[in-house]
C-alpha atoms as a PDB file:
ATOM      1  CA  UNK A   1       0.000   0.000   0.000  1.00  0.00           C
ATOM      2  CA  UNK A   2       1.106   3.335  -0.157  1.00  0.00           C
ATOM      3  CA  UNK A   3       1.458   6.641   1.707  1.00  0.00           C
ATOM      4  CA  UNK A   4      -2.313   7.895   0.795  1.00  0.00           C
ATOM      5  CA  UNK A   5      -4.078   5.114   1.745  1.00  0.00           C
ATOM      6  CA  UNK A   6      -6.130   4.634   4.942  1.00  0.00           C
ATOM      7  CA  UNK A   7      -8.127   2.293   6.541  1.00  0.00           C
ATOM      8  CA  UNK A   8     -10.820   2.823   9.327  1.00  0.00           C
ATOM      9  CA  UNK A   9      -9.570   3.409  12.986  1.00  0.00           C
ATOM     10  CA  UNK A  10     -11.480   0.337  14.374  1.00  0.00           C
ATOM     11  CA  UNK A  11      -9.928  -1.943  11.742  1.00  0.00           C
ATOM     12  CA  UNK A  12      -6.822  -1.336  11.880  1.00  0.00           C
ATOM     13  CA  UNK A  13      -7.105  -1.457  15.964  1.00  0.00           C
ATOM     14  CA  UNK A  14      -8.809  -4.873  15.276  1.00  0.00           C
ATOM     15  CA  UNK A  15      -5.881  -6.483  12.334  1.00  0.00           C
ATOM     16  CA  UNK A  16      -3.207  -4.565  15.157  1.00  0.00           C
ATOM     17  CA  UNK A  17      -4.599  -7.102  17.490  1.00  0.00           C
ATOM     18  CA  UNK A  18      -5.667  -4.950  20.045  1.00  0.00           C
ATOM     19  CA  UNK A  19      -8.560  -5.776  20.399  1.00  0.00           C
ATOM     20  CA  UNK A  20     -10.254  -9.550  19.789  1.00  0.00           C
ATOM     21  CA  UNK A  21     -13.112  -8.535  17.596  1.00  0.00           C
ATOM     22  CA  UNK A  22     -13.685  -5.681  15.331  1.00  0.00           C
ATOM     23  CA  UNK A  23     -16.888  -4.712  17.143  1.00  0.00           C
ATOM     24  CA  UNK A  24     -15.312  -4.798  20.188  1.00  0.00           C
ATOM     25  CA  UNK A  25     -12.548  -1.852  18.475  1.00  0.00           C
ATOM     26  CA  UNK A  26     -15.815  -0.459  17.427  1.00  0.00           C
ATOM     27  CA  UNK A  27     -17.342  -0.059  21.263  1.00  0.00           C
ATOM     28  CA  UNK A  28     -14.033   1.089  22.408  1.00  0.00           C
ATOM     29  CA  UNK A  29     -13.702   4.161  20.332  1.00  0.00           C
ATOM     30  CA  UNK A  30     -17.218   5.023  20.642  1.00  0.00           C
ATOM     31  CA  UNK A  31     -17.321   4.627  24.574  1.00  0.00           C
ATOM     32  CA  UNK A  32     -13.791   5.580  25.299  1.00  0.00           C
ATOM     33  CA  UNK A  33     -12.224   7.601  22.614  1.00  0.00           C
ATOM     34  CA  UNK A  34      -9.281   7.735  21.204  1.00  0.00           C
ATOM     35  CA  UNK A  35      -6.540  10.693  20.391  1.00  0.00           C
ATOM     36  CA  UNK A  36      -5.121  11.129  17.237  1.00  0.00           C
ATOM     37  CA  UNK A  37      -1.935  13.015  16.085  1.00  0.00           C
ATOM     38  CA  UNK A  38      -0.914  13.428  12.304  1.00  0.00           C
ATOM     39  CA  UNK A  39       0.788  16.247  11.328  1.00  0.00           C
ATOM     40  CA  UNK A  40       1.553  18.084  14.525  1.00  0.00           C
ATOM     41  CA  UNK A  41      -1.508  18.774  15.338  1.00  0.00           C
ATOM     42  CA  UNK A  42      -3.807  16.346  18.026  1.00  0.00           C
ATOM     43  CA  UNK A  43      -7.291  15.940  18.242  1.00  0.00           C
ATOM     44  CA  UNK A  44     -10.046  13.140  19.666  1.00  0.00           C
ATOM     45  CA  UNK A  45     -12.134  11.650  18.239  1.00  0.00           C
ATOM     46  CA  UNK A  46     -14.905   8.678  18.826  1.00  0.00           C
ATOM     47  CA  UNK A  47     -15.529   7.942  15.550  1.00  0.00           C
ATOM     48  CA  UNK A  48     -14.583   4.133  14.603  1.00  0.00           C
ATOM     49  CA  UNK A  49     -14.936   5.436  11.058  1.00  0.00           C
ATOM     50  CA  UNK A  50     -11.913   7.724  11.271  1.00  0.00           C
ATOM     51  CA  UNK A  51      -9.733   7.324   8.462  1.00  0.00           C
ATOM     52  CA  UNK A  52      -6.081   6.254   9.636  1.00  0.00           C
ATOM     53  CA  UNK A  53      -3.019   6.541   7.827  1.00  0.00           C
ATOM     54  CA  UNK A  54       0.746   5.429   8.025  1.00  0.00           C
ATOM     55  CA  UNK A  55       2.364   7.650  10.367  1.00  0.00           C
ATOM     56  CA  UNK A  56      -0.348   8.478  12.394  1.00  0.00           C
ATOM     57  CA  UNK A  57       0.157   8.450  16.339  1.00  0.00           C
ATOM     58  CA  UNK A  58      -2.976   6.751  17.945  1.00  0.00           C
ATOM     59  CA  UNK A  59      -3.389   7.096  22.034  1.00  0.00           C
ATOM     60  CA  UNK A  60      -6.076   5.256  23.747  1.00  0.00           C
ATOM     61  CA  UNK A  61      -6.729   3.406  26.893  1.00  0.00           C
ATOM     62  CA  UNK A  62      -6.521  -0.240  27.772  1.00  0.00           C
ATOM     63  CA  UNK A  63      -7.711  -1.046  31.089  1.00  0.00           C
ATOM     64  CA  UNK A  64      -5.326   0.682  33.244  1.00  0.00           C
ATOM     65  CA  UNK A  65      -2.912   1.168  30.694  1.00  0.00           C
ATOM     66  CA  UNK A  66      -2.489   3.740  28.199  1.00  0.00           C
ATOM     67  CA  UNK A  67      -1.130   2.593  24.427  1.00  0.00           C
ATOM     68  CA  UNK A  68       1.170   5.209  22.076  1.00  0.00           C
ATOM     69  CA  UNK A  69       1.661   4.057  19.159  1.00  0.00           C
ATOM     70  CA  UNK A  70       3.082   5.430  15.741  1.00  0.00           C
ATOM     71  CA  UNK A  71       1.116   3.517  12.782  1.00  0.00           C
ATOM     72  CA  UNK A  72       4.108   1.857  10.565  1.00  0.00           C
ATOM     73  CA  UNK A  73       1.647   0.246   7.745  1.00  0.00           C
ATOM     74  CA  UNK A  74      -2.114  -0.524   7.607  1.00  0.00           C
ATOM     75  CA  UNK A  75      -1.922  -4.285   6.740  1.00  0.00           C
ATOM     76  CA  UNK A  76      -4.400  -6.399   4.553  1.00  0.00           C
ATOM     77  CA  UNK A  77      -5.897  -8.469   6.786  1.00  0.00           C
ATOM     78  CA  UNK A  78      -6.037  -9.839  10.836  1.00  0.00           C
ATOM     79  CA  UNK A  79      -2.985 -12.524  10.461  1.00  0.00           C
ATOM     80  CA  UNK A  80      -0.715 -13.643  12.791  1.00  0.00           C
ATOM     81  CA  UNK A  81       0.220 -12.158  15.866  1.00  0.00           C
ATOM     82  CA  UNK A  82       4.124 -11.153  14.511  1.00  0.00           C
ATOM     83  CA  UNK A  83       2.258  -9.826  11.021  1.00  0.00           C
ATOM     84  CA  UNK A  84       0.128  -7.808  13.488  1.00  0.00           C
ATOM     85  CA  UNK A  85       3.496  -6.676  15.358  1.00  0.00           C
ATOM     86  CA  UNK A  86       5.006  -5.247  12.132  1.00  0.00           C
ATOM     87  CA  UNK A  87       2.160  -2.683  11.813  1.00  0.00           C
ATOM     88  CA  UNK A  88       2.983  -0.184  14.825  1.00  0.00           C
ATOM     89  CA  UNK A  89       5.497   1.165  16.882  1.00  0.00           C
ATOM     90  CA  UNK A  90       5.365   1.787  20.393  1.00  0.00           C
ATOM     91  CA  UNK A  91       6.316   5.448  21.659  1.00  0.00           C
ATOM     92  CA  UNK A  92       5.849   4.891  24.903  1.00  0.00           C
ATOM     93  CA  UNK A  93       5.785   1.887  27.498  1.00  0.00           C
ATOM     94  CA  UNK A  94       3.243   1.185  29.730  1.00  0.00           C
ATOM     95  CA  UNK A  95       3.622   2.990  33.442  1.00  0.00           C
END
């Protein structure tokens, strides 16, 4: 894929792994929220609909955790869990 393409918030979340189920992604983001940073600027957002793209910073919540991470590619589909790995970065560890 390349640099312009997206791909909705909540499936990405789900083929990232973070979440079991895509509807489950789905009731996250419109229940908790999510933060989104492209291009210096930050905003939130509960919109599972949210177009994502590589390079995009995504912060959200996860129990009593909070997950930073920088969006390396969007993937094709849910596969394994190291093919899930390769699409995000971490920016910064759990507290």
């Amino acid at each position: 894929m390349n640099d312009t393409a997206s791909v909705r918030l909540d499936i990405w979340l789900w083929r990232a792994r973070f979440f079991k189920t895509r509807g489950l992604a789905t009731d996250h983001v419109k229940r908790k929220g999510i933060r989104i940073s492209r291009g210096g600027q930050t905003r939130r957002s509960d919109k599972p609909g949210l177009a994502i793209s590589v390079g995009d910073v995504v912060t959200f919540g996860r129990g009593e955790h909070i997950k930073t991470i920088e969006i390396l590619a969007l993937g094709e589909r849910r596969g394994p869990a190291e093919e899930a790995q390769a699409l995000y970065q971490l920016v910064e560890n759990d507290l």
